[in-house]
Every structure is written in C-alpha cells, then in structure tokens.
Protein backbone atom coordinates (compact mmCIF):
# COMPACT_ATOMS: atom_id res chain seq x y z
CA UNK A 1 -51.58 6.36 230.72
CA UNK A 2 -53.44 2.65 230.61
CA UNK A 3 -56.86 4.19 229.48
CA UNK A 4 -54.85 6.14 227.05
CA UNK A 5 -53.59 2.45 225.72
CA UNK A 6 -56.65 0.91 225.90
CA UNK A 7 -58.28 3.41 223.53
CA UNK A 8 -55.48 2.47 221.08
CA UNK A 9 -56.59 -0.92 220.87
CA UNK A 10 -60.46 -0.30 221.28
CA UNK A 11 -60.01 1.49 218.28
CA UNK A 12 -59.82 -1.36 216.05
CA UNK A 13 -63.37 -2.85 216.96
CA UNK A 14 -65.09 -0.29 215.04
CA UNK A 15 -65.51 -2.54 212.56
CA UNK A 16 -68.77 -3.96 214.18
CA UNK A 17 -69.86 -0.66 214.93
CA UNK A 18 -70.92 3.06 214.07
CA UNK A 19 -69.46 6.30 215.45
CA UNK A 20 -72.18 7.95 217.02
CA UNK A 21 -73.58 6.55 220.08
CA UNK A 22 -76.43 6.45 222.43
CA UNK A 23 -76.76 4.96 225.84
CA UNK A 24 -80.28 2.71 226.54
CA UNK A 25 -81.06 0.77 229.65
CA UNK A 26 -84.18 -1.16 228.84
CA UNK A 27 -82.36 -3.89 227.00
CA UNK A 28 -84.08 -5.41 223.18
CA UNK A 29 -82.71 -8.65 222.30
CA UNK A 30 -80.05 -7.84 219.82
CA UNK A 31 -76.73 -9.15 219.29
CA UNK A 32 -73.95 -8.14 221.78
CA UNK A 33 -70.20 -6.84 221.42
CA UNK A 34 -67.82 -7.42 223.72
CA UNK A 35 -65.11 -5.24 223.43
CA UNK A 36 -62.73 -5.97 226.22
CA UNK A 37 -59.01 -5.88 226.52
CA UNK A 38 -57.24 -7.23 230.40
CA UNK A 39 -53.41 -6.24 230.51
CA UNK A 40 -51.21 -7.48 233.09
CA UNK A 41 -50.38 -5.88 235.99
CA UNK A 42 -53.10 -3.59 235.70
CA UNK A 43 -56.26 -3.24 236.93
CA UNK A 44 -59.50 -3.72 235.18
CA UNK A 45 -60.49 -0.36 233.70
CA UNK A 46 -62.71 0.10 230.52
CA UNK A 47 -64.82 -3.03 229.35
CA UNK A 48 -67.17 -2.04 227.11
CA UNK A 49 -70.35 -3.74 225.78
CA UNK A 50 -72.34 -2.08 222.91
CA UNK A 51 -75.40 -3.88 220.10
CA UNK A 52 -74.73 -5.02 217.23
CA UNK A 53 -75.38 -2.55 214.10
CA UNK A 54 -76.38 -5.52 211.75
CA UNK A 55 -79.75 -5.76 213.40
CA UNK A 56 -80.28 -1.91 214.27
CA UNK A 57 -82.09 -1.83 210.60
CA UNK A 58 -81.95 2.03 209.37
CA UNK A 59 -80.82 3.33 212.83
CA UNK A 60 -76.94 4.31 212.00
CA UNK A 61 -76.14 4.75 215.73
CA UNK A 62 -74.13 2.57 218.17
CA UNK A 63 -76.23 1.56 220.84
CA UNK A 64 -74.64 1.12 224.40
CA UNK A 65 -75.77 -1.81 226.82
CA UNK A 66 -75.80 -0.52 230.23
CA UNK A 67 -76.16 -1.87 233.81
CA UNK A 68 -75.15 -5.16 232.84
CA UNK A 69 -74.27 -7.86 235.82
CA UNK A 70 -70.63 -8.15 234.42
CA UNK A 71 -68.12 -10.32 235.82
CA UNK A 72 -64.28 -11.21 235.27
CA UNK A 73 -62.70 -14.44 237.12
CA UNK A 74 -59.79 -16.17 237.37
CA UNK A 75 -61.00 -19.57 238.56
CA UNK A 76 -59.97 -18.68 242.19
CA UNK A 77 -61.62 -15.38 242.57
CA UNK A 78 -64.66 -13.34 240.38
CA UNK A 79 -64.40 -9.72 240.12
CA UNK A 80 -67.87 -7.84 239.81
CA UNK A 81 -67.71 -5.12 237.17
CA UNK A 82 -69.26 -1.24 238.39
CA UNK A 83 -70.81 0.10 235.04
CA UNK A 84 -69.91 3.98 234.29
CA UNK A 85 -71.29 5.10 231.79
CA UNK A 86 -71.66 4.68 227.61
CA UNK A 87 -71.76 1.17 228.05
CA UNK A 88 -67.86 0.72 229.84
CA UNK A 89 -67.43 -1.65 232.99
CA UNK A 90 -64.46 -1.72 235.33
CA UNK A 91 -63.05 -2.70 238.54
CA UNK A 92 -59.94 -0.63 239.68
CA UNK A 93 -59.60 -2.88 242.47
CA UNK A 94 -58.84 -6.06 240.12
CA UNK A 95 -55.38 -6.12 239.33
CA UNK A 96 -54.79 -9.12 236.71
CA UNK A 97 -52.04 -11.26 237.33
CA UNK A 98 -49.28 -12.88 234.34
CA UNK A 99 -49.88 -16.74 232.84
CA UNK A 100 -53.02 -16.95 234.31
CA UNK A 101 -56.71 -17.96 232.54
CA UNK A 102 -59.59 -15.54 232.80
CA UNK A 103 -63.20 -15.69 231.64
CA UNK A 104 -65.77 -12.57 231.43
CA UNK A 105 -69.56 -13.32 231.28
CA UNK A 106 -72.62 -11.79 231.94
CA UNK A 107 -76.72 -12.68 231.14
CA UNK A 108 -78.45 -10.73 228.67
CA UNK A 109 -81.50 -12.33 227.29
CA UNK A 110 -81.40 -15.59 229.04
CA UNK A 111 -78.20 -16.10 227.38
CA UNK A 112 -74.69 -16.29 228.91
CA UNK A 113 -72.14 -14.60 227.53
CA UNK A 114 -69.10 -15.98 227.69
CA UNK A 115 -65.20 -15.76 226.32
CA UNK A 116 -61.89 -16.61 227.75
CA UNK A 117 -58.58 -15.64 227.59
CA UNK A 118 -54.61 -16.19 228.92
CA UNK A 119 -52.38 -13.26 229.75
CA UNK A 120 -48.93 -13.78 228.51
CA UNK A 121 -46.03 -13.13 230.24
CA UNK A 122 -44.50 -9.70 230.21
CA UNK A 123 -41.00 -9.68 228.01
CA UNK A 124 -38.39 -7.22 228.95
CA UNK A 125 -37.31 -4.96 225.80
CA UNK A 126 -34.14 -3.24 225.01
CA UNK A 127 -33.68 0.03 223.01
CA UNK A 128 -30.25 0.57 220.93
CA UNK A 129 -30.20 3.90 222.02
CA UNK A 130 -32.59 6.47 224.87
CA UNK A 131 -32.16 9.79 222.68
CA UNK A 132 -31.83 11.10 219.36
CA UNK A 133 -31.62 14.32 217.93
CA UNK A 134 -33.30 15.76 215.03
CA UNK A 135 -33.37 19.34 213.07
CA UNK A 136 -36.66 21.64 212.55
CA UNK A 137 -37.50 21.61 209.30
CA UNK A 138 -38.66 25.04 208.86
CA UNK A 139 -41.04 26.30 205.92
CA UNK A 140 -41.79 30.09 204.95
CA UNK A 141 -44.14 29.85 202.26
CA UNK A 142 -42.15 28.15 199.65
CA UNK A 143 -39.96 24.70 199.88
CA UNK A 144 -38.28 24.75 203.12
CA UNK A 145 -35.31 26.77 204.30
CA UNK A 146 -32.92 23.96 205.48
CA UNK A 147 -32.51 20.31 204.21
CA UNK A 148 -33.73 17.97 207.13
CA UNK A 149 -31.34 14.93 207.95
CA UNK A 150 -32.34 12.25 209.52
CA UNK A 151 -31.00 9.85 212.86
CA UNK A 152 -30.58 6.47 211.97
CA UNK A 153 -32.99 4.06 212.71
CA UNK A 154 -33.68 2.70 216.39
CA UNK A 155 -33.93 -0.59 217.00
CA UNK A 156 -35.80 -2.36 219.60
CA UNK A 157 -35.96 -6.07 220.36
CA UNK A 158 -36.81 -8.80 223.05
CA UNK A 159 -37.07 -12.59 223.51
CA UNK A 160 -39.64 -14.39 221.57
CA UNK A 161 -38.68 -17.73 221.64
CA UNK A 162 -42.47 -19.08 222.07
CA UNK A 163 -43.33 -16.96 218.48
CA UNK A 164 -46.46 -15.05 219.76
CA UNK A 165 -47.18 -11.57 218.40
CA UNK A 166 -46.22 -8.33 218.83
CA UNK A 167 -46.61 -4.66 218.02
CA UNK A 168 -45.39 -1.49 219.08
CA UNK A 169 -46.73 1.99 220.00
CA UNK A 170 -44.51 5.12 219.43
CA UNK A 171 -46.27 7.99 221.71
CA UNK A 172 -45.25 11.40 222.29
CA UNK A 173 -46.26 12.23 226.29
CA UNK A 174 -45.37 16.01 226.01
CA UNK A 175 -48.39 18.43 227.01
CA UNK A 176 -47.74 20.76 224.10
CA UNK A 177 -45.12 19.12 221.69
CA UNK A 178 -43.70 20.84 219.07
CA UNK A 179 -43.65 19.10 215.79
CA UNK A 180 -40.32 18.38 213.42
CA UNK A 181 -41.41 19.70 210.59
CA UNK A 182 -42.94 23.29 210.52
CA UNK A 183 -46.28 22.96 207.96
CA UNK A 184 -47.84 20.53 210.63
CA UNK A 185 -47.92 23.31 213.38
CA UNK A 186 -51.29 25.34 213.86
CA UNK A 187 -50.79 28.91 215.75
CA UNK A 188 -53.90 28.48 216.82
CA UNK A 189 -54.10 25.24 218.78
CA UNK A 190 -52.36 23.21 220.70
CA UNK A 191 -50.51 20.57 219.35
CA UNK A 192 -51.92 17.05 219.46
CA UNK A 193 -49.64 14.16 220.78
CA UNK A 194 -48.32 12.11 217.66
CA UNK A 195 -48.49 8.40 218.00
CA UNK A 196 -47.66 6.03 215.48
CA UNK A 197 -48.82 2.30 215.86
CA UNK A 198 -47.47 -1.20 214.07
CA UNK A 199 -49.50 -3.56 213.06
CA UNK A 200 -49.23 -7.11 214.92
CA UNK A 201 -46.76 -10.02 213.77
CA UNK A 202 -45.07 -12.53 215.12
CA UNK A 203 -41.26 -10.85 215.98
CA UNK A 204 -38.64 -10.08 218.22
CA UNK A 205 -37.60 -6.53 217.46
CA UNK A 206 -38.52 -3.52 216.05
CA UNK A 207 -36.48 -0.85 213.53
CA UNK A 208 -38.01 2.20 214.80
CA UNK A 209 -37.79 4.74 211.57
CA UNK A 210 -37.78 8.23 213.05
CA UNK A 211 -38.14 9.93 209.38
CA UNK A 212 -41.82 8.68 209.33
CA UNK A 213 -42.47 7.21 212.86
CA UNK A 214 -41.57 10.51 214.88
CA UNK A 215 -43.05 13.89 214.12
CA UNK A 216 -42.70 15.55 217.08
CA UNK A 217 -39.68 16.47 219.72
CA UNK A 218 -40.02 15.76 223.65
CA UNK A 219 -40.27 12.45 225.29
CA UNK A 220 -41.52 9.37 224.00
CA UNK A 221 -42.63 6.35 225.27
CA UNK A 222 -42.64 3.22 223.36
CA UNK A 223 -44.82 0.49 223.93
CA UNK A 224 -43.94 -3.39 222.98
CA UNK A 225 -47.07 -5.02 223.29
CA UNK A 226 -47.44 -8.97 223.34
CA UNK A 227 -50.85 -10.12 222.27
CA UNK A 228 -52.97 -13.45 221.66
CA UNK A 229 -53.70 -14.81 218.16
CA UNK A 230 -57.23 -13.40 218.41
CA UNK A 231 -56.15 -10.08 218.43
CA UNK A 232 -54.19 -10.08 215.32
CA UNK A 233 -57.19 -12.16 213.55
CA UNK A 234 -59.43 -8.94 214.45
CA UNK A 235 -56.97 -6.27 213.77
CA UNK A 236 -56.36 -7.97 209.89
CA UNK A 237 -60.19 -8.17 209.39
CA UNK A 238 -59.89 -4.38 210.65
CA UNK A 239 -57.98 -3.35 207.62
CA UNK A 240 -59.64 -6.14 205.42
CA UNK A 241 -63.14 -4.03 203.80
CA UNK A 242 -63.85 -7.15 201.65
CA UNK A 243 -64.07 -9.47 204.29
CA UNK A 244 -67.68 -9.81 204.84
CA UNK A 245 -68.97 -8.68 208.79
CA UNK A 246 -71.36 -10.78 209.06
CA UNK A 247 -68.80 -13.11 210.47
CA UNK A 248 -65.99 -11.42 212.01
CA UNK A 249 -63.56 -13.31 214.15
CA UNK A 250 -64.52 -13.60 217.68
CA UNK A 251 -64.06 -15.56 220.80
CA UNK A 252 -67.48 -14.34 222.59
CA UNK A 253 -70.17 -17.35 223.14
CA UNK A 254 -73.27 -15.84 222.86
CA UNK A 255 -72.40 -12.41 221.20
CA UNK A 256 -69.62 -10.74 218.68
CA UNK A 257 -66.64 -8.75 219.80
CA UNK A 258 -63.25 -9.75 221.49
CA UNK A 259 -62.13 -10.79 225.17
CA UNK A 260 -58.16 -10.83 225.27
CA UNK A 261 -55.21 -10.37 227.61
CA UNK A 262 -52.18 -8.09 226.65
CA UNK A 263 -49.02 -7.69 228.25
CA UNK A 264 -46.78 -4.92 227.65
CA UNK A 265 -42.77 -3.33 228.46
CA UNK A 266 -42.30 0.46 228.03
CA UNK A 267 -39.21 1.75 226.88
CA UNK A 268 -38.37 5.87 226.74
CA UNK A 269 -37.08 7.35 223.82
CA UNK A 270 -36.03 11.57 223.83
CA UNK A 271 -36.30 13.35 220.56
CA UNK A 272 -33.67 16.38 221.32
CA UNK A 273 -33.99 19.39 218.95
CA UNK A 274 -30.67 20.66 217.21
C-alpha cells in the first residue's frame, strides 16, 4: 500500500524529467534530482535520485544515479540508505517519527547534497458516511438502458487550525473491480484500479463527488494527506507548462528535485452495487 502512495506523489516530478530511463554507475558531473518523499510512521522506502535532462543535450532519456552513499538523519540518529535498483534508495528499518526535522544528503562530485524537511503531525479525519450505493449504468450499443442516479456527495473533514495543506486520494483496492458505468469495461482485461487525486490547498474537509470521483464498485480507501508548502509549490509548477524549468522550485542544496515529509489518515469508503 505505501509504495503504491508514494508512486502517486513521485508522479508529479516528471516535470524535470523524461519517461524512458537508463541506469549508469560511473557518475558525469551533471545536475542531480532528488526526488524523495518521508511519511510518518513509515519506514523509508523509495528515494530516488536521477540527472538532470537540461544538460543530457540530444539524449531524451532519464538517466538514473546509482550506488550513491545516501543518508537520512534526524539529528539524533543517521539512517544509511541500501540502493536497489533504477536509481531508488531505502531503508525499511527507518521508521520516521511525527514533528520531528530530517535532512537527506549525499556527495556526488565533491558536492554535498543537501535538503531538509519537518513531518507534520498526523490529523485524524472523519467521513459523513462508510458506504454508498450506486446503479450500473449499462450500455448495449446505443444510449444506455437505465438512467443512472447518483448518492449524494460525501464529505470528509479534519482539524486544520495551523492552515497547512491538504489533498486527498480516492483509491479503489479491489483486485478486479468492476466499473459503474458499462462502456469503461474491457472483456478482455482486467480492470485497472480507479483512483482519483485532488490537488493540494490549504482546507479542512473534503466533498467527495461520487458522480465523477468514483468509477468503480468495491472498497475504497481514501487518503487525507497533509503536506509542506514545498510540495504544493512543485505540484502547481507541475500543471504550470509556461513556467520556465530552468528554475523549478526546490529545496535541494546542490541539485534540483524535492525532499519533503507527508503525513497521512485513511478513511474506508464501500461503493455497494444496486
């Protein structure tokens, strides 16, 4: 379930980066990202470091930095990073604690690189209601044979008194879910797990909408994540194709990319069929 997570939020680094990728070990002095997200209570489990594209010239391909001396402390005690592969460091025997400082660094070039970061407190959140029910919407080749109605909306909500950001996950944990509305199904293949993800602002709830924000029936497990302000800078800049990347926002010394804690409350939501 975490790595699952963490590729949610990886996802929005791509903006430094290319999709295809291959792994080096002799190391060229190039520009590197830091793409590494600590969540509370959990252990340390996919840091990744990759090269920056803006100085791989013609070569379109994302370059992984491997066997890198990486480290994670808290002050108190440093945690030694075991490198497995495609440029991702972890230590499952870390567990990162609530409200308290860390830094990451590692040498590359005769450089340190550096960042820090604070994981916020976990906040308890409530659900209005743990199950809804919704129709199949079935189609035969023409418009479709019933008229779907839709559950009201669900709302979720928490304390936020300190006005930090927030955003929520909507995942679908069945093996083989079967979706709402007919045309999405394939006969062929298994059905992928929907998940639908909010954008981060500052909040205290959440109107889950389930005509747009739920495809699929089965169990559901929604996510309220609380993040730090560098976070939402990078996920805006994400979105943002006319901000130049030359510059993106970042809190590495030393390098591009993001070090940041996250802290997160999962609440269950079933999607009965009628």
């Amino acid at each position: 379930m975490k790595l699952i997570i963490s590729l949610i939020v990886i996802s929005f680094v791509i903006t430094f980066t290319s999709c295809n990728e291959e792994s080096i070990i002799t190391l060229e002095t190039k520009t590197p990202i830091v793409s590494a997200y600590i969540f509370g209570g959990q252990p340390i489990d996919s840091i990744r470091v990759t090269q920056s594209n803006s100085y791989a010239g013609n070569d379109s391909r994302l370059i992984t930095l491997e066997y890198l001396n990486v480290k994670i402390s808290d002050r108190e005690n440093t945690f030694e990073l075991s490198h497995f592969g495609e440029g991702y460091y972890q230590n499952l025997n870390a567990l990162i604690e609530f409200e308290k400082s860390y830094t990451i660094e590692f040498e590359l070039n005769s450089k340190i690189v550096f960042a820090e970061t604070f994981i916020p407190q976990k906040r308890e959140a409530a659900i209005q209601t743990n199950e809804i029910s919704m129709e199949k919407i079935e189609f035969t080749g023409g418009p479709p044979t019933n008229l779907p109605t839709f559950p009201d909306p669900v709302e979720i909500s928490w304390d936020n008194l300190e006005g930090e950001y927030y955003y929520v996950v909507v995942q679908n944990i069945e093996e083989n879910p079967e979706y709402v509305n007919s045309r999405l199904e394939d006969p062929n293949l298994e059905n992928r797990r929907f998940t639908f993800t909010s954008e981060p602002q500052i909040m205290n709830s959440y109107t889950n909408n389930p005509r747009r924000e739920i495809q699929q029936f089965g169990t559901h497990h929604i996510i309220v994540f609380r993040v730090n302000p560098e976070y939402a800078a990078l996920y805006e800049t994400s979105g943002n194709s006319s901000l130049s990347l030359a510059q993106p926002p970042s809190n590495i010394e030393n390098g591009l990319g993001i070090f940041t804690g996250v802290s997160s409350d999962t609440l269950v939501l079933e999607v009965k069929k009628i």
